[in-house]
C-alpha atoms as a PDB file:
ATOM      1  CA  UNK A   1     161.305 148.398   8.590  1.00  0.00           C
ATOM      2  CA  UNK A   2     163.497 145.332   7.900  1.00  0.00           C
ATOM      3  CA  UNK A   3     167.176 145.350   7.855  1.00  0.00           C
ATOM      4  CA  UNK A   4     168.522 143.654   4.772  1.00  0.00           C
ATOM      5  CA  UNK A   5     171.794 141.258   4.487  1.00  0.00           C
ATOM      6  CA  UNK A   6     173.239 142.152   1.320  1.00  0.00           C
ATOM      7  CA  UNK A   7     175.343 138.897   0.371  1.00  0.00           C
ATOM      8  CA  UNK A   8     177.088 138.163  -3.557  1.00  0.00           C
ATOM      9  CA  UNK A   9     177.467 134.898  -5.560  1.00  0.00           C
ATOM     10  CA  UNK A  10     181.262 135.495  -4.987  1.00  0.00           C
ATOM     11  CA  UNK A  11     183.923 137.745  -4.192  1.00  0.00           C
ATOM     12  CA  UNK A  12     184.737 140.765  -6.155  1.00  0.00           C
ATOM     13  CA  UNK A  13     181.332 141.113  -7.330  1.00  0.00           C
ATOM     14  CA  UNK A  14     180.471 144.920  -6.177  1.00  0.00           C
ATOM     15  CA  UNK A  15     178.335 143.931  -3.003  1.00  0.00           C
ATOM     16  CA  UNK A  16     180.350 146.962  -1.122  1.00  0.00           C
ATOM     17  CA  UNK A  17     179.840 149.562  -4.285  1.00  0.00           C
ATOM     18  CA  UNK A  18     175.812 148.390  -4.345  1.00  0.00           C
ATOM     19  CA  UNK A  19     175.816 148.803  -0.251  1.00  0.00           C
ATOM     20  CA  UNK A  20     177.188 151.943  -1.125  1.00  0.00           C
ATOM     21  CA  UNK A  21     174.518 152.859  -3.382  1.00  0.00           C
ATOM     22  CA  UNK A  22     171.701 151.583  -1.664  1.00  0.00           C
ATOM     23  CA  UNK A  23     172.409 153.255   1.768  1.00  0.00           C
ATOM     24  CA  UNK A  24     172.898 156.900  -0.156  1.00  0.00           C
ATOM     25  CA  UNK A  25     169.428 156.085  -1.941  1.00  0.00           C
ATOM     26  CA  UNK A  26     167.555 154.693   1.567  1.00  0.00           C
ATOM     27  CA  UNK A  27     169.378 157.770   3.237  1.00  0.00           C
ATOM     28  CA  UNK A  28     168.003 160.886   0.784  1.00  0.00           C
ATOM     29  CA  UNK A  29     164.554 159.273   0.465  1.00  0.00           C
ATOM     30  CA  UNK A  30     164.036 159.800   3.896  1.00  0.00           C
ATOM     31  CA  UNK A  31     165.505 156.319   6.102  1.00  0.00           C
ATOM     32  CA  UNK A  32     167.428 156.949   9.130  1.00  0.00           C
ATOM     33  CA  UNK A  33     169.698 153.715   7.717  1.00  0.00           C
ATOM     34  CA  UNK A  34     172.650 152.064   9.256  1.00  0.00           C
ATOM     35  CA  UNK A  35     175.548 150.187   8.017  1.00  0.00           C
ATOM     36  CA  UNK A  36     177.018 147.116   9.057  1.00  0.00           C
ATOM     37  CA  UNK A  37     180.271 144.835   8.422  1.00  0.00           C
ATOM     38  CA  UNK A  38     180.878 142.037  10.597  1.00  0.00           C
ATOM     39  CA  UNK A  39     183.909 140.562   9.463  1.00  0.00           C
ATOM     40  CA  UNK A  40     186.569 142.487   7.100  1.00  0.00           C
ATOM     41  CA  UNK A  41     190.067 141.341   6.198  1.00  0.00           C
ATOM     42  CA  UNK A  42     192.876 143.308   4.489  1.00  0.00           C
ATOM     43  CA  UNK A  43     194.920 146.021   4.926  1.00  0.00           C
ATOM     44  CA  UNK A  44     194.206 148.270   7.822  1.00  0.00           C
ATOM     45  CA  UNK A  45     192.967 151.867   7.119  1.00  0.00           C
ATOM     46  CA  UNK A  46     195.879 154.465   9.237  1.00  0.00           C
ATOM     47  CA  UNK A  47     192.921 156.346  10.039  1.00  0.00           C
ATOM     48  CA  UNK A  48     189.548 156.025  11.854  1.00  0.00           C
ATOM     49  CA  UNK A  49     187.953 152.521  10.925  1.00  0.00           C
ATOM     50  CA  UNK A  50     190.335 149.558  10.057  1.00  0.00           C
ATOM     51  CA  UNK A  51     188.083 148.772   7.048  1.00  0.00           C
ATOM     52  CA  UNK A  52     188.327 150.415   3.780  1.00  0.00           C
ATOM     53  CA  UNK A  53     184.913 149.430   3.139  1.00  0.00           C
ATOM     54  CA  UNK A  54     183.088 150.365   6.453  1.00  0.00           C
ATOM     55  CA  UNK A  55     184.666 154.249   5.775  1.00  0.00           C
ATOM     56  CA  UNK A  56     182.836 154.494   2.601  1.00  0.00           C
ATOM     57  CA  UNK A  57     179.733 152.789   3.839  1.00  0.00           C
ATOM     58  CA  UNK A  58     179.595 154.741   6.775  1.00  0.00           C
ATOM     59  CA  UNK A  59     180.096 157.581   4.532  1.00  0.00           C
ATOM     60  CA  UNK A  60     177.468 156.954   2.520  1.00  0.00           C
ATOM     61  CA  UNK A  61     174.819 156.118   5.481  1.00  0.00           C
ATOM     62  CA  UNK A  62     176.092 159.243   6.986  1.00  0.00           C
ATOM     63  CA  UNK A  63     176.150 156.914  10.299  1.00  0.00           C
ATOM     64  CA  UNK A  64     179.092 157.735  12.708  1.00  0.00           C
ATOM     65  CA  UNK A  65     178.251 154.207  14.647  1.00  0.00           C
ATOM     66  CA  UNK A  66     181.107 152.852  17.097  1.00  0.00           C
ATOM     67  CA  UNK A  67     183.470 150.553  15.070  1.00  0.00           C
ATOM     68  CA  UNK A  68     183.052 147.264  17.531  1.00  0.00           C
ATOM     69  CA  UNK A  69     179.245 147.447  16.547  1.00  0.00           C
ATOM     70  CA  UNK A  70     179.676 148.394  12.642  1.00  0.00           C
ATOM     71  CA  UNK A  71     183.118 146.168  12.205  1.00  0.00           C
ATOM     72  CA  UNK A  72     182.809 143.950  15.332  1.00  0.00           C
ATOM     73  CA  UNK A  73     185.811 141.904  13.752  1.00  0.00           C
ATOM     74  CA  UNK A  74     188.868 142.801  11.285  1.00  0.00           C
ATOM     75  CA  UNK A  75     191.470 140.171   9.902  1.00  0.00           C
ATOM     76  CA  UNK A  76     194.948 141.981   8.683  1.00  0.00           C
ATOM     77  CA  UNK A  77     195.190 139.409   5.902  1.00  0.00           C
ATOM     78  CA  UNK A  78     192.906 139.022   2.787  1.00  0.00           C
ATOM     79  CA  UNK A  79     191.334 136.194   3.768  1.00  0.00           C
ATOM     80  CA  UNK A  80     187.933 134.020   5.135  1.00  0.00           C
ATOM     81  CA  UNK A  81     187.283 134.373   8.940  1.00  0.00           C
ATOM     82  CA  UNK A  82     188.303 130.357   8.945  1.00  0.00           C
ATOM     83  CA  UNK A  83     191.255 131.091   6.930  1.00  0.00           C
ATOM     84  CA  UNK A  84     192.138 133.925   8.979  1.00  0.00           C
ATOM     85  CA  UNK A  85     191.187 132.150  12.139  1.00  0.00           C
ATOM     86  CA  UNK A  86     193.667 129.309  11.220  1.00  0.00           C
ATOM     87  CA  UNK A  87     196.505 131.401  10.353  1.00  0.00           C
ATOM     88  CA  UNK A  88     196.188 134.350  12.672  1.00  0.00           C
ATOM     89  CA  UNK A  89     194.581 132.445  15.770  1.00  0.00           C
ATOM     90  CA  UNK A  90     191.952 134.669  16.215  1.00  0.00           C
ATOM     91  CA  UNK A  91     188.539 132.881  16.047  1.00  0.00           C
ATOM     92  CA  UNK A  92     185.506 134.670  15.120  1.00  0.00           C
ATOM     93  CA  UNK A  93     183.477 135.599  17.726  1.00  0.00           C
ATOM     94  CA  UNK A  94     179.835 135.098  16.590  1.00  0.00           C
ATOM     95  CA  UNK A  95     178.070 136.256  20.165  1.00  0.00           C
ATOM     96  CA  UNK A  96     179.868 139.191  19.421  1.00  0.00           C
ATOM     97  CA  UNK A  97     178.263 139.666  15.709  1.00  0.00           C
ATOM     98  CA  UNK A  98     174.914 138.902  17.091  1.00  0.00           C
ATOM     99  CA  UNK A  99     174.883 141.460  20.287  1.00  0.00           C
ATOM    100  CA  UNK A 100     176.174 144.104  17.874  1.00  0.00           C
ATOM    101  CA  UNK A 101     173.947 143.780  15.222  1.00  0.00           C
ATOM    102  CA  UNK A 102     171.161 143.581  17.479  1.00  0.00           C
ATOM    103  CA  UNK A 103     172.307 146.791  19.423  1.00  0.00           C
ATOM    104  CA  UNK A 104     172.697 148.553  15.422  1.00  0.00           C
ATOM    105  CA  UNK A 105     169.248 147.549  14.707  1.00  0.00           C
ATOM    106  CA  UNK A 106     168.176 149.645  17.496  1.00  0.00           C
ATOM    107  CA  UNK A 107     169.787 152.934  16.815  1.00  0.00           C
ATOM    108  CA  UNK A 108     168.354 152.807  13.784  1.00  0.00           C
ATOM    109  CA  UNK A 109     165.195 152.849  11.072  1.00  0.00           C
ATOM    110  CA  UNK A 110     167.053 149.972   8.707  1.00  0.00           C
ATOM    111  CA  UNK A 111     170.258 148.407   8.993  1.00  0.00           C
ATOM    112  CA  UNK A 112     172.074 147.145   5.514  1.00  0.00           C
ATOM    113  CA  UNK A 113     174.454 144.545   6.649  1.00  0.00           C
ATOM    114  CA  UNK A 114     177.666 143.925   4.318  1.00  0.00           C
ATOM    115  CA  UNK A 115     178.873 139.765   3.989  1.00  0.00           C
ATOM    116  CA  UNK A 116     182.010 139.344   2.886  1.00  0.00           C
ATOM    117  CA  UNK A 117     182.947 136.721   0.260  1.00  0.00           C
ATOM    118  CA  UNK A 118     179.911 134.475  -1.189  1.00  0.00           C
ATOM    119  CA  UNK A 119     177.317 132.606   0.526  1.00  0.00           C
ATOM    120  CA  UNK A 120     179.235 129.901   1.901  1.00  0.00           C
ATOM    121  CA  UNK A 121     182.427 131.739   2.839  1.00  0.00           C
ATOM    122  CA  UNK A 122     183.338 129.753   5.878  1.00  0.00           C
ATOM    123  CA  UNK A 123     182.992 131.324   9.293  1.00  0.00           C
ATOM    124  CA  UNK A 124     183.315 128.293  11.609  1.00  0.00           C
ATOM    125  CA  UNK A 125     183.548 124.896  10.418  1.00  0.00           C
ATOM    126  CA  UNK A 126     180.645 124.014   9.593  1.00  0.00           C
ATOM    127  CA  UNK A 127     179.504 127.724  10.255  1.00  0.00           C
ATOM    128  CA  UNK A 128     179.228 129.827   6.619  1.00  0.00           C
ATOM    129  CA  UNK A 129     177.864 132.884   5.914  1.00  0.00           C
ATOM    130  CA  UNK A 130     174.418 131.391   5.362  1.00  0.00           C
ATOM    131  CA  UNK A 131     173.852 130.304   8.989  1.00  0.00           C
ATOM    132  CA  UNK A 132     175.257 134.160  10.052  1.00  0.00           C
ATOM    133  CA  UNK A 133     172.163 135.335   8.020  1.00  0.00           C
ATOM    134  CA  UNK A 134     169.827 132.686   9.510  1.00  0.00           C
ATOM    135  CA  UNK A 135     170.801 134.024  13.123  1.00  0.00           C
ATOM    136  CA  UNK A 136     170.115 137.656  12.122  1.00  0.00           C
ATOM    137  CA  UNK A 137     166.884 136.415  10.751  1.00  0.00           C
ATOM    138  CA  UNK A 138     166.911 139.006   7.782  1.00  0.00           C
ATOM    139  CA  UNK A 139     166.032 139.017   4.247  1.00  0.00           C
ATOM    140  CA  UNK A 140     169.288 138.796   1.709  1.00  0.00           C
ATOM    141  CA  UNK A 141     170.076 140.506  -1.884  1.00  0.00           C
ATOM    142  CA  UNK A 142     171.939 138.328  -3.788  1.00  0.00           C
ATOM    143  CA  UNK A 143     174.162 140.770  -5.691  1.00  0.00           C
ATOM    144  CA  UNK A 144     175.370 138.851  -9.121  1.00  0.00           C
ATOM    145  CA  UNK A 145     177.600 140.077 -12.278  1.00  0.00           C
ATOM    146  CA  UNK A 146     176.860 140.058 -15.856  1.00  0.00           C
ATOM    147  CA  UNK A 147     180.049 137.419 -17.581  1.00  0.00           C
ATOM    148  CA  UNK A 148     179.571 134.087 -18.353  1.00  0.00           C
ATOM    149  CA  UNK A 149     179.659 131.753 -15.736  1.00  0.00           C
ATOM    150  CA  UNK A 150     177.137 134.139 -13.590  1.00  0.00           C
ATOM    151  CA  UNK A 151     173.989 131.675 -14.283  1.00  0.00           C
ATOM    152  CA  UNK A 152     175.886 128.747 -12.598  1.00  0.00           C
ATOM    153  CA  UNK A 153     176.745 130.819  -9.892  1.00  0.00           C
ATOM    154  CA  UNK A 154     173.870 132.838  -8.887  1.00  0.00           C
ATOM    155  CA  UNK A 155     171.177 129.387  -9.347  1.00  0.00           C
ATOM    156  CA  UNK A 156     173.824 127.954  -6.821  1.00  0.00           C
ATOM    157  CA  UNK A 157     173.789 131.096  -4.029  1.00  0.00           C
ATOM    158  CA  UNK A 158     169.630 130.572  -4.630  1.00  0.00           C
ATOM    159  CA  UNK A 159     169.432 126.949  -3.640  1.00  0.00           C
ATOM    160  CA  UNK A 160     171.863 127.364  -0.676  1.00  0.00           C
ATOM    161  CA  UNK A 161     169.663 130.370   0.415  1.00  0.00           C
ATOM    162  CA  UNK A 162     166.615 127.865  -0.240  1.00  0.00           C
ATOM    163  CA  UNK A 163     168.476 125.191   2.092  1.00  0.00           C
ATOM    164  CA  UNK A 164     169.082 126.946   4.503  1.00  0.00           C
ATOM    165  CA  UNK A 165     165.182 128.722   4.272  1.00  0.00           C
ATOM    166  CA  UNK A 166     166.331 132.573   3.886  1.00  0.00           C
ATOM    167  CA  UNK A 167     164.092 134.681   2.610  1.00  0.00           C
ATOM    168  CA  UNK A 168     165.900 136.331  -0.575  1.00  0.00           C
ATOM    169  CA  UNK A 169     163.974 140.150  -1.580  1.00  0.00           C
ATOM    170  CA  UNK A 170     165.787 139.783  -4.863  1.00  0.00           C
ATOM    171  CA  UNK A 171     168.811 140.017  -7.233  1.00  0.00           C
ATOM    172  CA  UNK A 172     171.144 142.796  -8.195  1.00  0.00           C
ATOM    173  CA  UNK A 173     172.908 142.449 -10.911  1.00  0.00           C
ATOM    174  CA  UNK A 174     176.519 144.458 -11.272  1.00  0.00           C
ATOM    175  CA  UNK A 175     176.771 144.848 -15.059  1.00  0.00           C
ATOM    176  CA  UNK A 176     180.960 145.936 -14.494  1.00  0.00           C
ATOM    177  CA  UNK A 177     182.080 143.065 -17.093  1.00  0.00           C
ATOM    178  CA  UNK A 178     181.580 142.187 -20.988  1.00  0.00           C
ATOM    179  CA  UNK A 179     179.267 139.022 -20.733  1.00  0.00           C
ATOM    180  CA  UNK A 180     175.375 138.301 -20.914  1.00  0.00           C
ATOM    181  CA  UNK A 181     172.926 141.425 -22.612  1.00  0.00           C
ATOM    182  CA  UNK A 182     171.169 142.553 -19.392  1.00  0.00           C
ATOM    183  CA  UNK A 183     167.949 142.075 -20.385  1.00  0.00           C
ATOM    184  CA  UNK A 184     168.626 138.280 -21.859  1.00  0.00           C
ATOM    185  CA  UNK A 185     170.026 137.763 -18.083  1.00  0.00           C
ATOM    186  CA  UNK A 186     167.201 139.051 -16.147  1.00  0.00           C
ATOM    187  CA  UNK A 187     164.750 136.762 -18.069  1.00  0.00           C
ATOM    188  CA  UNK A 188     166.976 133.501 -17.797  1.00  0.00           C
ATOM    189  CA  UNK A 189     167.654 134.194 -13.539  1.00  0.00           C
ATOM    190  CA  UNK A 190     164.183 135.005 -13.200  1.00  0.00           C
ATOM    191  CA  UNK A 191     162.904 132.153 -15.100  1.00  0.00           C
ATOM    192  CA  UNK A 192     165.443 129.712 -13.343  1.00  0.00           C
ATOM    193  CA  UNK A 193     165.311 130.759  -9.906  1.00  0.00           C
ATOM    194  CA  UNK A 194     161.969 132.144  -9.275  1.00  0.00           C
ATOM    195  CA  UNK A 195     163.556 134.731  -8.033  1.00  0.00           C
ATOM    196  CA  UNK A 196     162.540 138.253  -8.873  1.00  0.00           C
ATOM    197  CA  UNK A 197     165.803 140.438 -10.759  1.00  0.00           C
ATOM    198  CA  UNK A 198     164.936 144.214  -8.932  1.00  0.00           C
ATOM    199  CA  UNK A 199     167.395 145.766 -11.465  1.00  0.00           C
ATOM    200  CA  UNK A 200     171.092 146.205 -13.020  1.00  0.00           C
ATOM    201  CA  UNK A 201     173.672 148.640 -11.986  1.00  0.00           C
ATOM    202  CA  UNK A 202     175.664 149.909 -14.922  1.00  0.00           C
ATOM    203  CA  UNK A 203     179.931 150.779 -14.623  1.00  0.00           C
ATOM    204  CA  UNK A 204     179.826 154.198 -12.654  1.00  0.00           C
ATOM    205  CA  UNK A 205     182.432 156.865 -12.791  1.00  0.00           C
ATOM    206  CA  UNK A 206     181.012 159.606 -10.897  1.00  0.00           C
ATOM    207  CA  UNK A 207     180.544 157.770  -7.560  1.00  0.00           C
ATOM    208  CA  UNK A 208     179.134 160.950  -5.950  1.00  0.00           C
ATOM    209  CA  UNK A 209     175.929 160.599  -3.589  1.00  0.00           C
ATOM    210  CA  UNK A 210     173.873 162.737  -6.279  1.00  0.00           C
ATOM    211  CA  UNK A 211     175.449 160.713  -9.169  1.00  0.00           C
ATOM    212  CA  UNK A 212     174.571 157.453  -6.717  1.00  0.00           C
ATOM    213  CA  UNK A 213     171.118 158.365  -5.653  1.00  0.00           C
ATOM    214  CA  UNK A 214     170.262 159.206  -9.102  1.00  0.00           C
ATOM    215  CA  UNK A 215     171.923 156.023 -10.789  1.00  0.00           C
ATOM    216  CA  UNK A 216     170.180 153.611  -8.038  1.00  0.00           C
ATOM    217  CA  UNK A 217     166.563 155.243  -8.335  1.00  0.00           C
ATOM    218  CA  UNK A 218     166.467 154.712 -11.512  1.00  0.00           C
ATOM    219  CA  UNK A 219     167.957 151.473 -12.253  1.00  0.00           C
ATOM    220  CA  UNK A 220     166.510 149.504  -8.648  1.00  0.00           C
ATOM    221  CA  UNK A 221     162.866 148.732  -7.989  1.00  0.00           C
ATOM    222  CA  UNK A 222     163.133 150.178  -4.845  1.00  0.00           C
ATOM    223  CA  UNK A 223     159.278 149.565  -4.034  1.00  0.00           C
ATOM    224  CA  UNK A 224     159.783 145.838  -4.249  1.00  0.00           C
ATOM    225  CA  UNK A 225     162.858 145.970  -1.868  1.00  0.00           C
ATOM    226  CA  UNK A 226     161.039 148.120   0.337  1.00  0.00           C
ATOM    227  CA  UNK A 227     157.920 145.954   0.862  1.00  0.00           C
END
């Protein structure tokens, strides 16, 4: 089974909270799945994994992977891994993404790997998130939001996906925000992008793994993704 790169047409945009989601759903229909961040910035957990986000996806897999394979790389400021690498002086080390992820992939059935930022958050120069996914040689989800101004956004994380020739299993869309009706949005990104739309998460309050699994089976076309 493939892993999948789960990457968002910006920050801020839920691609942790739909991780989340899809690793509880993989997990209690049966996938040994795994969960993987390779670069996280912010402020440092006190406790067990630096990054807030790797706890609850971890969580959610039920994986207890070491932290230099699930979060080979954490930056203590909010920030890109070139911004960070600039300010901090601490470059990313891509070998170090690649050997980890590779050794993840082993331990187990699927592996949902977590970008950070949008599509071309820079890495290197000249090194963004889409060439990270082009190494990994994975399938993305482009996870997108429902306010104006998505349209432009997610047509412009499809073409860069299209440059740089990675396979995209489909769109998520986070409906978290007053904007577009759903169903009006699913036609238009479908229509412009070619690019199928496997379903919209509504605003969840109960972010149980029953409430989760239950919210996520019904709401993702989880055949499609699973092809």
């Amino acid at each position: 089974m493939k892993s999948l790169f789960i990457t968002g047409t910006d920050t801020d945009v839920g691609k942790t909270y739909i991780t989340r989601g899809l690793a509880v759903t993989f997990r209690k229909i049966g996938i040994d799945v795994g969960v993987m961040k390779p670069f996280a910035a912010g402020r440092a957990e006190k406790k067990g994994y630096k990054s807030k986000d790797i706890v609850m996806l971890s969580k959610a897999a039920q994986a207890c992977d070491p932290e230099k394979l699930v979060n080979p790389q954490f930056f203590p400021i909010p920030a890109s891994p070139y911004t960070a690498w600039k300010t901090l002086k601490t470059k990313p080390k891509i070998s170090t993404i690649l050997s980890s992820f590779k050794k993840l992939s082993k331990l187990h059935e699927m592996l949902l790997v977590e970008g950070m930022g949008g599509i071309m958050t820079p890495i290197l120069k000249d090194y963004y998130v889409t060439n990270l996914i082009k190494e990994m040689k994975i399938p993305a989800i482009i996870v997108t939001r429902s306010k104006i101004g998505t349209v432009n956004h997610t047509i412009m994380t499809c073409k860069m996906c299209e440059k740089y020739k990675i396979p995209v299993k489909g769109i998520i869309i986070n409906n978290f925000d007053d904007g577009y009706p759903v169903a009006e949005l699913k036609r238009d990104l479908q229509n412009l992008t070619g690019i199928k739309v496997l379903g919209s998460i509504p605003f969840i309050k109960d972010m149980s793994d029953s409430s989760l699994y239950c919210i996520f089976k019904e709401n993702i076309d989880l055949k499609t993704l699973l092809k």
